[in-house]
N, C-alpha and C. Protein backbone atom coordinates (compact mmCIF):
# COMPACT_ATOMS: atom_id res chain seq x y z
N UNK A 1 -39.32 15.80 2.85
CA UNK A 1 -38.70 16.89 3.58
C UNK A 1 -37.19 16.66 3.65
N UNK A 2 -36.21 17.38 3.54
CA UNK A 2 -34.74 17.24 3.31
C UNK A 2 -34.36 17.28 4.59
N UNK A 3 -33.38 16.54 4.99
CA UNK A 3 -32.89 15.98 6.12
C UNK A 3 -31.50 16.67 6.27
N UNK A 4 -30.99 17.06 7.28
CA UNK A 4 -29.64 17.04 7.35
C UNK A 4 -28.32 16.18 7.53
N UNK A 5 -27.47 15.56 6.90
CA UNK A 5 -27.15 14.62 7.36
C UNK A 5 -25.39 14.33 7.57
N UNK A 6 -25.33 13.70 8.81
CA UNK A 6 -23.93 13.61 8.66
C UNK A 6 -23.16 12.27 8.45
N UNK A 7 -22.18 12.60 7.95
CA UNK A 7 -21.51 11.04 6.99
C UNK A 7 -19.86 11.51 7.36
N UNK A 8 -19.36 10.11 8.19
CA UNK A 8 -17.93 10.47 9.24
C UNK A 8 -17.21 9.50 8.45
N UNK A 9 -16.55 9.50 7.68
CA UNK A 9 -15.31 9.14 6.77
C UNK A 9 -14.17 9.42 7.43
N UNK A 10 -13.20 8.73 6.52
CA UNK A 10 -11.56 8.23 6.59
C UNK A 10 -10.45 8.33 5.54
N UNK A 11 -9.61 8.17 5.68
CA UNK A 11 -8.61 7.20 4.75
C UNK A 11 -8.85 5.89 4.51
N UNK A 12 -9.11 5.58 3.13
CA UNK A 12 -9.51 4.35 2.75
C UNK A 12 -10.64 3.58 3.34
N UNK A 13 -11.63 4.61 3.63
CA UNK A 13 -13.14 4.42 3.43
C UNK A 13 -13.49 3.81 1.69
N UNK A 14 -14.23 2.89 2.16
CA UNK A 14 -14.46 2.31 0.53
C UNK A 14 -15.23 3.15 -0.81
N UNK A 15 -14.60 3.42 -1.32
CA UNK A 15 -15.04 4.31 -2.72
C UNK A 15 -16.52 4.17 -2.92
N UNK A 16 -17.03 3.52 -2.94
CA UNK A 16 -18.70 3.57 -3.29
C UNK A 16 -19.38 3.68 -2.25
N UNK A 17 -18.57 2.52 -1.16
CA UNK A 17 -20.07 3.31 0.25
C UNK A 17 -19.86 4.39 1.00
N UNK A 18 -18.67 5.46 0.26
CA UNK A 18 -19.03 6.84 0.26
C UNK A 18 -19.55 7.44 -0.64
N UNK A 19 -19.02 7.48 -1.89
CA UNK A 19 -19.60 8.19 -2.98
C UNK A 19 -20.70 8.17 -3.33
N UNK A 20 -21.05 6.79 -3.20
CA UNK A 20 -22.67 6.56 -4.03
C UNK A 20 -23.66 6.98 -2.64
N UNK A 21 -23.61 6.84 -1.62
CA UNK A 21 -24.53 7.60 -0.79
C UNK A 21 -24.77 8.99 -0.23
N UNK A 22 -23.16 9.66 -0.45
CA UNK A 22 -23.31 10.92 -0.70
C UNK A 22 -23.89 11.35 -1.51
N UNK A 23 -23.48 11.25 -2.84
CA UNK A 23 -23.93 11.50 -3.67
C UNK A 23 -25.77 11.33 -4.22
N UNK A 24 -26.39 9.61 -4.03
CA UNK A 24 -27.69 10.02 -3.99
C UNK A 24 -28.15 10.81 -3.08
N UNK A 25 -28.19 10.46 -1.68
CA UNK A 25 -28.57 11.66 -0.67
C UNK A 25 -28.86 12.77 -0.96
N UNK A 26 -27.32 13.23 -1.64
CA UNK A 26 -28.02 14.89 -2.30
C UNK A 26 -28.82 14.84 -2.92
N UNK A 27 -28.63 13.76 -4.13
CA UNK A 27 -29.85 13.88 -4.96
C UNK A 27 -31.28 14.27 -4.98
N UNK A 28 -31.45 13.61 -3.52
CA UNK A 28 -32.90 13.25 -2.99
C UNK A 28 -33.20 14.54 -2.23
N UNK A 29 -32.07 15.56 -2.58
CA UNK A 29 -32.68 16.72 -1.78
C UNK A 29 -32.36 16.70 0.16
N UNK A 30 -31.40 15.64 0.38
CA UNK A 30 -30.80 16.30 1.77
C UNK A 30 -29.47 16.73 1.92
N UNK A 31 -28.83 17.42 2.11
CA UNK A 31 -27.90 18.02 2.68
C UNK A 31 -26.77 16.90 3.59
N UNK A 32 -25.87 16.41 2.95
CA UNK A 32 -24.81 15.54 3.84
C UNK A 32 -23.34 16.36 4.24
N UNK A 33 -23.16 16.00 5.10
CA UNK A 33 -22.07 17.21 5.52
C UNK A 33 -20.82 15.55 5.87
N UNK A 34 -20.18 15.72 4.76
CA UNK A 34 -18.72 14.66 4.93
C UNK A 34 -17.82 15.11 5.79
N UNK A 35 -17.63 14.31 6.91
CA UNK A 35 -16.43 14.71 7.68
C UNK A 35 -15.44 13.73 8.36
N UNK A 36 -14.18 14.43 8.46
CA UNK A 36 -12.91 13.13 9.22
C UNK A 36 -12.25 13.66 10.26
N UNK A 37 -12.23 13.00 11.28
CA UNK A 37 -11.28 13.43 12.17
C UNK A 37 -9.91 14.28 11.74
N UNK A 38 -9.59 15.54 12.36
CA UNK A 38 -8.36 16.28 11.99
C UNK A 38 -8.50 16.63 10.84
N UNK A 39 -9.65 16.85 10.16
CA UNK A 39 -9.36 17.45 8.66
C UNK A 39 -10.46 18.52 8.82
N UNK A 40 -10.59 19.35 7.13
CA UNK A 40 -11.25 20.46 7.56
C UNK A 40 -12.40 20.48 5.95
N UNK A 41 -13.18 21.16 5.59
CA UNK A 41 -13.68 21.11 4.24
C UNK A 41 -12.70 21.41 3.44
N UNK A 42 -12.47 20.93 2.23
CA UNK A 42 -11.62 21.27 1.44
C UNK A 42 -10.62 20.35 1.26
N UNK A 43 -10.53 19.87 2.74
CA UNK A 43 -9.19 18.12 2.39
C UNK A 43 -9.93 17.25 1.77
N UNK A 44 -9.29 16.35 1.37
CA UNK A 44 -9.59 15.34 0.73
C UNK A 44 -9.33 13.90 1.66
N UNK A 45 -9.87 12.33 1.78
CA UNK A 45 -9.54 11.38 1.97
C UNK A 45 -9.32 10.80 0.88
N UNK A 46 -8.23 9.17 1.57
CA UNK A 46 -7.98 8.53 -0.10
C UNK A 46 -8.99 7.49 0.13
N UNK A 47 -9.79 6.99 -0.94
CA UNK A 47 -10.82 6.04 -0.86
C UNK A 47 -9.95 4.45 -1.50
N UNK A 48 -10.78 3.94 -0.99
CA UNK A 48 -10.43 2.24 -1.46
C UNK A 48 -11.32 1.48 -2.18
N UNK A 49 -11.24 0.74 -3.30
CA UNK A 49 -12.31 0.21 -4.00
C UNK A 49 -11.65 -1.14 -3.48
N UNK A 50 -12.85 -1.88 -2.73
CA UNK A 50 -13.15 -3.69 -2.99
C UNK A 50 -14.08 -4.19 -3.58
N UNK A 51 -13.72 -4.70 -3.86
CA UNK A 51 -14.35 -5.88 -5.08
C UNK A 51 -14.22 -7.18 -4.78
N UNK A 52 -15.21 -8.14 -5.08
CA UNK A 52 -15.66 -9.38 -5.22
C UNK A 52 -15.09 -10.60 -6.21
N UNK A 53 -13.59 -10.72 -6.29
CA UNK A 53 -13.19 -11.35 -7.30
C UNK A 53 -13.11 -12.95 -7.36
N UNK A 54 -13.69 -13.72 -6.62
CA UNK A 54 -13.66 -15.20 -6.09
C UNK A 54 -12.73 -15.50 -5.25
N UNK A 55 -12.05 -14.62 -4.45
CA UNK A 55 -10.79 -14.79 -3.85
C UNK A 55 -11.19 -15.27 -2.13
N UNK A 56 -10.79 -15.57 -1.16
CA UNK A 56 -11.44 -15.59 0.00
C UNK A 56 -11.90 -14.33 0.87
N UNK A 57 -11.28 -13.35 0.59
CA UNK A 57 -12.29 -12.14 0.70
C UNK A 57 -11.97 -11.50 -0.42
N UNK A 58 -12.23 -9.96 0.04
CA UNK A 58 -12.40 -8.80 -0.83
C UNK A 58 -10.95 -8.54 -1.42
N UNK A 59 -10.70 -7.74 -2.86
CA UNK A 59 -9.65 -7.46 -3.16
C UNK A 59 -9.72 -5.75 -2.91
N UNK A 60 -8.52 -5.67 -2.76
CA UNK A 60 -8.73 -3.84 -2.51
C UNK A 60 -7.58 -3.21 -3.67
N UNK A 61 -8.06 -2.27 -4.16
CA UNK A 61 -7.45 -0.79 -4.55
C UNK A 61 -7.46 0.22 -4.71
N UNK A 62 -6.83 1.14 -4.93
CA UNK A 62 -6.76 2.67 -4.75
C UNK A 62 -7.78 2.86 -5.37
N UNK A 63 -8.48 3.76 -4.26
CA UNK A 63 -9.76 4.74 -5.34
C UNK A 63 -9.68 6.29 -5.67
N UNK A 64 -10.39 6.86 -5.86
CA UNK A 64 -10.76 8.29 -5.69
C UNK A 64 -10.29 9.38 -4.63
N UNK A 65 -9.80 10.34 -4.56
CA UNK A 65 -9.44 10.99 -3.44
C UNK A 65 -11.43 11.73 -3.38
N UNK A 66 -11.94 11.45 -1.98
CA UNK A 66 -12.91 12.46 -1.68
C UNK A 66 -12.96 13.66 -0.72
N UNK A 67 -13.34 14.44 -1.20
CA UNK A 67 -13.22 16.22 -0.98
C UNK A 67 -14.47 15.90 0.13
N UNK A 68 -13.84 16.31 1.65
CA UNK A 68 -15.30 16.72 2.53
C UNK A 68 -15.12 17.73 1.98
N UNK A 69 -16.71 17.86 2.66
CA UNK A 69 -17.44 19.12 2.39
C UNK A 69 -17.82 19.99 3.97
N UNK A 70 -17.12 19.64 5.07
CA UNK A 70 -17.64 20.04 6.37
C UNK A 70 -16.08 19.91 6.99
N UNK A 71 -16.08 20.67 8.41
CA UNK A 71 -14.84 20.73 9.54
C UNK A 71 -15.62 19.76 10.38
N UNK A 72 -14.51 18.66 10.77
CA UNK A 72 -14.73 17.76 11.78
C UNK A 72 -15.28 18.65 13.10
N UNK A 73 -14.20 19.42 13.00
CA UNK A 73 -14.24 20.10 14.58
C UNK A 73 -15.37 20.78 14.89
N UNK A 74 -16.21 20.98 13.59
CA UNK A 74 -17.50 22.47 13.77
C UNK A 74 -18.82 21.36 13.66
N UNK A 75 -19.02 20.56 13.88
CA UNK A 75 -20.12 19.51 13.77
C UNK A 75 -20.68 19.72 15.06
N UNK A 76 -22.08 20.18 15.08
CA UNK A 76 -22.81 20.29 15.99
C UNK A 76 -24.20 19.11 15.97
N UNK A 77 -23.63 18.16 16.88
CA UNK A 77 -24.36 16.85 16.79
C UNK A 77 -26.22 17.57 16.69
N UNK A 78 -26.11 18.23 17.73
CA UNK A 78 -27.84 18.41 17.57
C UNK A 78 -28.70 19.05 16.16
N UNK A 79 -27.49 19.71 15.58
CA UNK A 79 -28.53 19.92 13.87
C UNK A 79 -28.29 19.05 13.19
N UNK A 80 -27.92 17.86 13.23
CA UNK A 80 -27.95 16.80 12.27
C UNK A 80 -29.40 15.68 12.20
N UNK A 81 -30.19 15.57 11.41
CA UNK A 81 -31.18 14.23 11.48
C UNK A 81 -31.08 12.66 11.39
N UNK A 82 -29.60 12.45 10.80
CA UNK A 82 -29.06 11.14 10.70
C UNK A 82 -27.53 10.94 10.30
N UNK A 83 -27.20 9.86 10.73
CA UNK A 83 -25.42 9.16 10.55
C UNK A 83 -25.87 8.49 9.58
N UNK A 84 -24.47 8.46 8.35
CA UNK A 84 -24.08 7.72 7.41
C UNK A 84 -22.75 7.05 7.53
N UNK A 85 -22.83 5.92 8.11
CA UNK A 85 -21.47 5.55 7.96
C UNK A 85 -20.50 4.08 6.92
N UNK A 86 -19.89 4.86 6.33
CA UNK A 86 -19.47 4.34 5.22
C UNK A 86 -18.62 3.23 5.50
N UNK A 87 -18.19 1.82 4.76
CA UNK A 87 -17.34 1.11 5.47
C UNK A 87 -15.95 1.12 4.91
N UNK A 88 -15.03 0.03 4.34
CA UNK A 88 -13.76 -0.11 3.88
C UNK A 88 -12.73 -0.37 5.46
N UNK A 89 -11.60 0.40 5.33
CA UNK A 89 -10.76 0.38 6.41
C UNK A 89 -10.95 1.25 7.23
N UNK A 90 -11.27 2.34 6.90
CA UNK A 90 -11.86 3.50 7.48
C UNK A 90 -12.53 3.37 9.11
N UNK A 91 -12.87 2.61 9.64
CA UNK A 91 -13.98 1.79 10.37
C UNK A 91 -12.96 1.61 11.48
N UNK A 92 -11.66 0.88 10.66
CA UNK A 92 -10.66 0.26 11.98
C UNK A 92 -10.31 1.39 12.57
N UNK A 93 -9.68 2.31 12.08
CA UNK A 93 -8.82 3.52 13.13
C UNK A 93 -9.98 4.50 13.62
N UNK A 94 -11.24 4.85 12.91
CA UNK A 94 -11.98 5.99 13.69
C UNK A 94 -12.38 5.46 14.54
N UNK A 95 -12.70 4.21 15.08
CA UNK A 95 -13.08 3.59 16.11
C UNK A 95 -12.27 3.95 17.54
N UNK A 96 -11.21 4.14 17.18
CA UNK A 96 -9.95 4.92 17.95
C UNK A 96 -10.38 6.14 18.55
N UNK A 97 -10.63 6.55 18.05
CA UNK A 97 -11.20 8.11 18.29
C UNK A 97 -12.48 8.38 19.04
N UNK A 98 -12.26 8.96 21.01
CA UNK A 98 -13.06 9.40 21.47
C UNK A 98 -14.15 10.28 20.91
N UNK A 99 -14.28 11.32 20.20
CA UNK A 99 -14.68 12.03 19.88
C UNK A 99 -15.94 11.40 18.47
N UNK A 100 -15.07 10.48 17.72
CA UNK A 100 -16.13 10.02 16.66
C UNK A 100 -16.82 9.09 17.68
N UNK A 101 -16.43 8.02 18.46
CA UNK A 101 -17.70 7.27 19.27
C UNK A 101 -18.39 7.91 20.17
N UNK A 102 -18.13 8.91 20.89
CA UNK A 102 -19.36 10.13 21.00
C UNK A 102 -20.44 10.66 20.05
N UNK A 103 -19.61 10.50 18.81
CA UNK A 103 -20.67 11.12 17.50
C UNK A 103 -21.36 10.24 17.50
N UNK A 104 -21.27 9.01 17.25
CA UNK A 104 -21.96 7.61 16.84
C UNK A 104 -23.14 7.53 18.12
N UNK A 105 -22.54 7.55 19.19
CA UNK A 105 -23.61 7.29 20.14
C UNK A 105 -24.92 8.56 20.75
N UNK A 106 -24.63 9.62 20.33
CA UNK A 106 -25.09 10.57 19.97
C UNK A 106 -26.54 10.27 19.17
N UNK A 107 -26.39 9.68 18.06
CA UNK A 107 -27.45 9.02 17.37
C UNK A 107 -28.38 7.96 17.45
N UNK A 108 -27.65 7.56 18.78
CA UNK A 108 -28.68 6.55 19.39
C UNK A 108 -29.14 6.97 20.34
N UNK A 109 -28.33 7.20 21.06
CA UNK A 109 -29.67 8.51 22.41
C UNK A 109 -30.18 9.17 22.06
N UNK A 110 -30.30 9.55 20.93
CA UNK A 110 -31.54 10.72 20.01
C UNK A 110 -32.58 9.57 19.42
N UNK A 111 -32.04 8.36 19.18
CA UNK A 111 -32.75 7.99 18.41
C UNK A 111 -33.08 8.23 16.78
N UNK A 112 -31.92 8.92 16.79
CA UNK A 112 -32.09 9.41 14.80
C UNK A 112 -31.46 7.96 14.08
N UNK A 113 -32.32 8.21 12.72
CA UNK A 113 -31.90 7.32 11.81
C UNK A 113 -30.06 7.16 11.34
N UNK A 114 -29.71 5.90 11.74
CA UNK A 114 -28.44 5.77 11.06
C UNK A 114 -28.03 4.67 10.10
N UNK A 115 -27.20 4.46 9.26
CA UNK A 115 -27.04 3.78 8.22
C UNK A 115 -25.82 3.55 8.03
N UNK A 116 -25.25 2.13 8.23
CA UNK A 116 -23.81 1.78 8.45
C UNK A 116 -23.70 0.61 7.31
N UNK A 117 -22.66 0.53 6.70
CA UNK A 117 -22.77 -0.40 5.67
C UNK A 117 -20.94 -1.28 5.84
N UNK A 118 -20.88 -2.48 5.74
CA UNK A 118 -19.73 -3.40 5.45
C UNK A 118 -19.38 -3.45 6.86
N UNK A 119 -17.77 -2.52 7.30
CA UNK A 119 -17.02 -3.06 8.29
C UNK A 119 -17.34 -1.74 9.00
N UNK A 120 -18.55 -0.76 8.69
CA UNK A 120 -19.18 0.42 9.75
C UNK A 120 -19.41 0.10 10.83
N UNK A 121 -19.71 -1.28 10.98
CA UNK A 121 -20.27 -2.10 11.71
C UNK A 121 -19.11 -2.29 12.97
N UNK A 122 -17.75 -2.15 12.77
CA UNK A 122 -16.60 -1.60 13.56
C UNK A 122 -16.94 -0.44 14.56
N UNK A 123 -17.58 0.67 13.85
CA UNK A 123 -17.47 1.83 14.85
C UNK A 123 -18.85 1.73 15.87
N UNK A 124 -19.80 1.20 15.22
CA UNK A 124 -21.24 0.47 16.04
C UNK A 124 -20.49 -0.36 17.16
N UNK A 125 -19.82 -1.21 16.84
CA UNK A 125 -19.53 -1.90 18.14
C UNK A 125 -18.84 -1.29 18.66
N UNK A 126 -18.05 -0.23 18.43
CA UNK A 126 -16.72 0.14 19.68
C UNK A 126 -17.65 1.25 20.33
N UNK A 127 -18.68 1.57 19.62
CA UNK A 127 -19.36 2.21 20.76
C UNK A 127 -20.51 1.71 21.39
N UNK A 128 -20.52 0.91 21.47
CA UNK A 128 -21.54 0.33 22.78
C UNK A 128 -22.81 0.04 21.96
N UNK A 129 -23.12 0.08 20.69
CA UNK A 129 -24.76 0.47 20.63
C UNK A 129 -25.45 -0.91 19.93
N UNK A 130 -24.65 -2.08 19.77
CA UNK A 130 -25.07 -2.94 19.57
C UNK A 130 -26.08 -4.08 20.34
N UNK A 131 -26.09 -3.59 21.59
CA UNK A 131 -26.89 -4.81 22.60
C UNK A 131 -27.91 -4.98 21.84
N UNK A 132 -28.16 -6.10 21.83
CA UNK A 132 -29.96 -6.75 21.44
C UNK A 132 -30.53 -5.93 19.88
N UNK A 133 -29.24 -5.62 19.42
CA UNK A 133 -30.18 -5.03 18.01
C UNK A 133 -29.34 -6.26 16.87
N UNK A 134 -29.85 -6.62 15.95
CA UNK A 134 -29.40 -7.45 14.99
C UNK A 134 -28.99 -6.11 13.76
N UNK A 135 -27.88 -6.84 13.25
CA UNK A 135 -26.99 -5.86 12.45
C UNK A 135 -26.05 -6.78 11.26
N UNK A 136 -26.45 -6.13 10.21
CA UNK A 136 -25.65 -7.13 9.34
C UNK A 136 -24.25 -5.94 9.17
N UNK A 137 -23.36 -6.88 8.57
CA UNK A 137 -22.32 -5.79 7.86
C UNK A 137 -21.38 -7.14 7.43
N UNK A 138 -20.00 -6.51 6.77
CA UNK A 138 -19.06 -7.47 5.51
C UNK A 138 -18.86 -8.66 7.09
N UNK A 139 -19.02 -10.00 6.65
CA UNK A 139 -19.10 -10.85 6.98
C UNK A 139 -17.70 -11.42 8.42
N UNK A 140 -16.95 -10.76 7.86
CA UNK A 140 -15.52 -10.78 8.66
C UNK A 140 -15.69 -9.69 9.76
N UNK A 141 -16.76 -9.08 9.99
CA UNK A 141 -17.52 -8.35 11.29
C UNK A 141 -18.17 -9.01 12.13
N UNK A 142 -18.19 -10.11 11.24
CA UNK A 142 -19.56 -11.16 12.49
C UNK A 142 -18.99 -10.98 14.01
N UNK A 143 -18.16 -11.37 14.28
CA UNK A 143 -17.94 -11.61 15.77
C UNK A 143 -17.44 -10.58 16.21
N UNK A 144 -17.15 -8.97 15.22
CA UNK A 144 -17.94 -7.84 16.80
C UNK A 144 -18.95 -7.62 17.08
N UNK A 145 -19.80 -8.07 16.07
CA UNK A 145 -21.29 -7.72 16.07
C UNK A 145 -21.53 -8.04 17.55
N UNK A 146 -21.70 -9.72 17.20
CA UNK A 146 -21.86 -11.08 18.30
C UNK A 146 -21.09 -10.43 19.41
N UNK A 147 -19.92 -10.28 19.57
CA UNK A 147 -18.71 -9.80 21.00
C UNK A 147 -19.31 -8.05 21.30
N UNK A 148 -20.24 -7.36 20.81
CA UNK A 148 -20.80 -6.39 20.77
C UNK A 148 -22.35 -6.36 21.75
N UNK A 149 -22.54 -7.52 21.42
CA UNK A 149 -23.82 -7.95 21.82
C UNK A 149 -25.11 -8.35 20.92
N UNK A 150 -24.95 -7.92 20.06
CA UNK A 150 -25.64 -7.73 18.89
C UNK A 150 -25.88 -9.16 18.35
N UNK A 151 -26.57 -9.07 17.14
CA UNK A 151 -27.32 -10.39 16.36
C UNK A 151 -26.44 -10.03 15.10
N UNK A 152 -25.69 -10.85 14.59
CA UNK A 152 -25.33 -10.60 13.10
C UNK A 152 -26.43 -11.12 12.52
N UNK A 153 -26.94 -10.63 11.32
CA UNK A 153 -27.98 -10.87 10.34
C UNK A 153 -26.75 -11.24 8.82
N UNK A 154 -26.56 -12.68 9.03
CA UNK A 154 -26.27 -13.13 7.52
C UNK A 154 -27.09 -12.79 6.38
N UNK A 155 -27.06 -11.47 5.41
CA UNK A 155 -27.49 -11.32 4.51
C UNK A 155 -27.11 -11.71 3.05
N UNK A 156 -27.68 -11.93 1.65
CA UNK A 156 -27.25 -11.94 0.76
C UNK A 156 -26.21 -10.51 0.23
N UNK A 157 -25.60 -10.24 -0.07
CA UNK A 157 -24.85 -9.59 -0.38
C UNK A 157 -25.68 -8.51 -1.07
N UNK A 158 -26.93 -8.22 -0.95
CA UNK A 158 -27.69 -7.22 -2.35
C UNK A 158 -28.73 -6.83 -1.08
N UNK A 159 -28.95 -7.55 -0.34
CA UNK A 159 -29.95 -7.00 0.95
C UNK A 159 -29.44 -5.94 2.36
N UNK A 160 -30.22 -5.42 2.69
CA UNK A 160 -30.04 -4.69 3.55
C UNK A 160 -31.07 -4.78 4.88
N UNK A 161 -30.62 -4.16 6.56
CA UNK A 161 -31.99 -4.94 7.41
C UNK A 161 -32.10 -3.74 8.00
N UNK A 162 -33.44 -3.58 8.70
CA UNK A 162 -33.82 -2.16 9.61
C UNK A 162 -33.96 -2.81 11.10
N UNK A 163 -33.42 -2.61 11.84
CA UNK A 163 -33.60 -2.95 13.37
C UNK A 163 -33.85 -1.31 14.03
N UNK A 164 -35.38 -1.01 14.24
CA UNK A 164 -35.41 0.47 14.90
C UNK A 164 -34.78 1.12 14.23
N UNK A 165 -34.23 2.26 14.82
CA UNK A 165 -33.69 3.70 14.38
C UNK A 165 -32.17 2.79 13.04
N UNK A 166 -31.72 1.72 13.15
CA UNK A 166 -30.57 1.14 12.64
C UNK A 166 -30.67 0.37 11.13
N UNK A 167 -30.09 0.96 9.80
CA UNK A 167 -29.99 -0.02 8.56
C UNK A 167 -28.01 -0.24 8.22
N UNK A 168 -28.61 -1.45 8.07
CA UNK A 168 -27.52 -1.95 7.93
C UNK A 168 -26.98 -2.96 7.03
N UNK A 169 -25.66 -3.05 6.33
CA UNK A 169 -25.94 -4.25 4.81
C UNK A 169 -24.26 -4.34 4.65
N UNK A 170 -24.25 -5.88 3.99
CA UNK A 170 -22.96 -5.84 4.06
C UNK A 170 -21.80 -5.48 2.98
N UNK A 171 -22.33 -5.10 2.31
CA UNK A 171 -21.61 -4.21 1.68
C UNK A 171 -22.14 -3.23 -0.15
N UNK A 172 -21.29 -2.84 -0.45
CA UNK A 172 -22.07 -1.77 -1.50
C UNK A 172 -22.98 -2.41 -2.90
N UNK A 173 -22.75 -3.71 -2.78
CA UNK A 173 -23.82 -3.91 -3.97
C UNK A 173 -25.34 -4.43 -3.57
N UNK A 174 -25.43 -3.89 -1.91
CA UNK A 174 -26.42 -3.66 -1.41
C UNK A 174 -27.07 -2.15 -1.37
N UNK A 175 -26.89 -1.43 -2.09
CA UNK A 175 -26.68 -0.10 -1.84
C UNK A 175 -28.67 0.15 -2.41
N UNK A 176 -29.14 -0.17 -3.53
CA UNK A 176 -30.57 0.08 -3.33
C UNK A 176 -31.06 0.07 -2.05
N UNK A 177 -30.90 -1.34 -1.67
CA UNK A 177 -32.19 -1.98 -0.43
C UNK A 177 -31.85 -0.57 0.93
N UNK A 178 -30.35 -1.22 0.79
CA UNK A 178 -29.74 0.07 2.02
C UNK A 178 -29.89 1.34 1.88
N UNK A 179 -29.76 1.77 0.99
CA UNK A 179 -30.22 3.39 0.94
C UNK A 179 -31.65 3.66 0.96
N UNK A 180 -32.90 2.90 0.02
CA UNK A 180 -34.15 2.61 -0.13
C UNK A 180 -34.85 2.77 1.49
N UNK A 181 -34.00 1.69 2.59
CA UNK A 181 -34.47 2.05 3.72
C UNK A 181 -34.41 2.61 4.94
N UNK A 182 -33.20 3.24 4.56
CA UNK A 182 -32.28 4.80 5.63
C UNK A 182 -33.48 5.11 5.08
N UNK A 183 -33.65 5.89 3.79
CA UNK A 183 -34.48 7.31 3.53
C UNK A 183 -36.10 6.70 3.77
N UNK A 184 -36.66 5.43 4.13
CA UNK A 184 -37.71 5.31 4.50
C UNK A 184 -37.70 5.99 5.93
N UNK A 185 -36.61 5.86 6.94
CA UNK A 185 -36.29 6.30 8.02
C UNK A 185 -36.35 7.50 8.31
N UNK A 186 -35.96 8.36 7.33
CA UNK A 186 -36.14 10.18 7.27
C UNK A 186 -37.00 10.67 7.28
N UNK A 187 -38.11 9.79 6.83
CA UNK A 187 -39.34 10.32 6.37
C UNK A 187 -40.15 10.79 7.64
């Protein structure tokens, strides 16, 4: 059954753990409605590609400009069935924003399926919804998880974990396991 779904992006949200989950999502026949604070359908964000180059973390560069497809401002939390939230830098500043940690927490007092991947794991903690749930995301999150309340789950880099209504992975070359078990969640 096709789901409706909403996916809250940035500037320099990471190029694949937007694209590639937008993009299958549709595939699979649900409906994702991309949206950013202060923008409208039709803008674009600039995306960021990191990569894994042996360095002590991630290397970053310019990615893709992505086109929402939805108005921040016209998002009506109650027709949505689940959050997608993408990671990169994106994570640090919407966390800022009253209005997106209303969205976020929104999905946990409903109890709908959500799916946060890398440093998403930023906007999970600034809104409160971490107590007592274990949550993986990019490794340099551990201690909001932990300062969140939460359990970091050290994963391999290709795994992804379900705690209740919550999947979570630390970053996009986890993207099977993680997507594989959001959409077990829809079902």
């Amino acid at each position: 059954m096709s789901k409706k779904l909403l996916m809250i992006t940035g500037d320099f949200t990471e190029d694949y753990e937007t694209m590639v989950p937008f993009q299958t999502l549709q595939a699979c026949g649900h409906q994702v409605d991309a949206v950013c604070p202060d923008k409208a359908a039709g803008d674009t964000v600039a995306t960021s590609i990191h990569d894994f180059e042996g360095d002590q973390t991630y290397s970053e560069k310019r990615g893709h400009n992505f086109t929402l497809n939805a108005t921040f401002a016209d998002v009506d939390l109650a027709s949505y069935d689940g959050l997608v939230i993408p990671g990169g830098r994106a994570p640090e500043y919407l966390r800022l924003d009253p209005k997106v940690i209303e969205m976020v927490k929104h999905f946990f007092d409903a109890n709908k399926p959500v799916a946060a991947i890398c440093h998403g794991a930023q906007l999970l903690a600034a809104a409160g919804v971490l107590k007592g749930r274990k949550c993986s995301a990019y490794p340099a999150c551990a201690p909001e998880v932990t300062l969140a309340g939460g359990s970091f789950v050290d994963l391999e880099v290709t795994d992804a974990t379900t705690d209740g209504n919550l999947v979570t992975a630390p970053a996009w070359p986890a993207h099977p396991s993680w997507l594989a078990q959001f959409m077990a969640l829809l079902k």
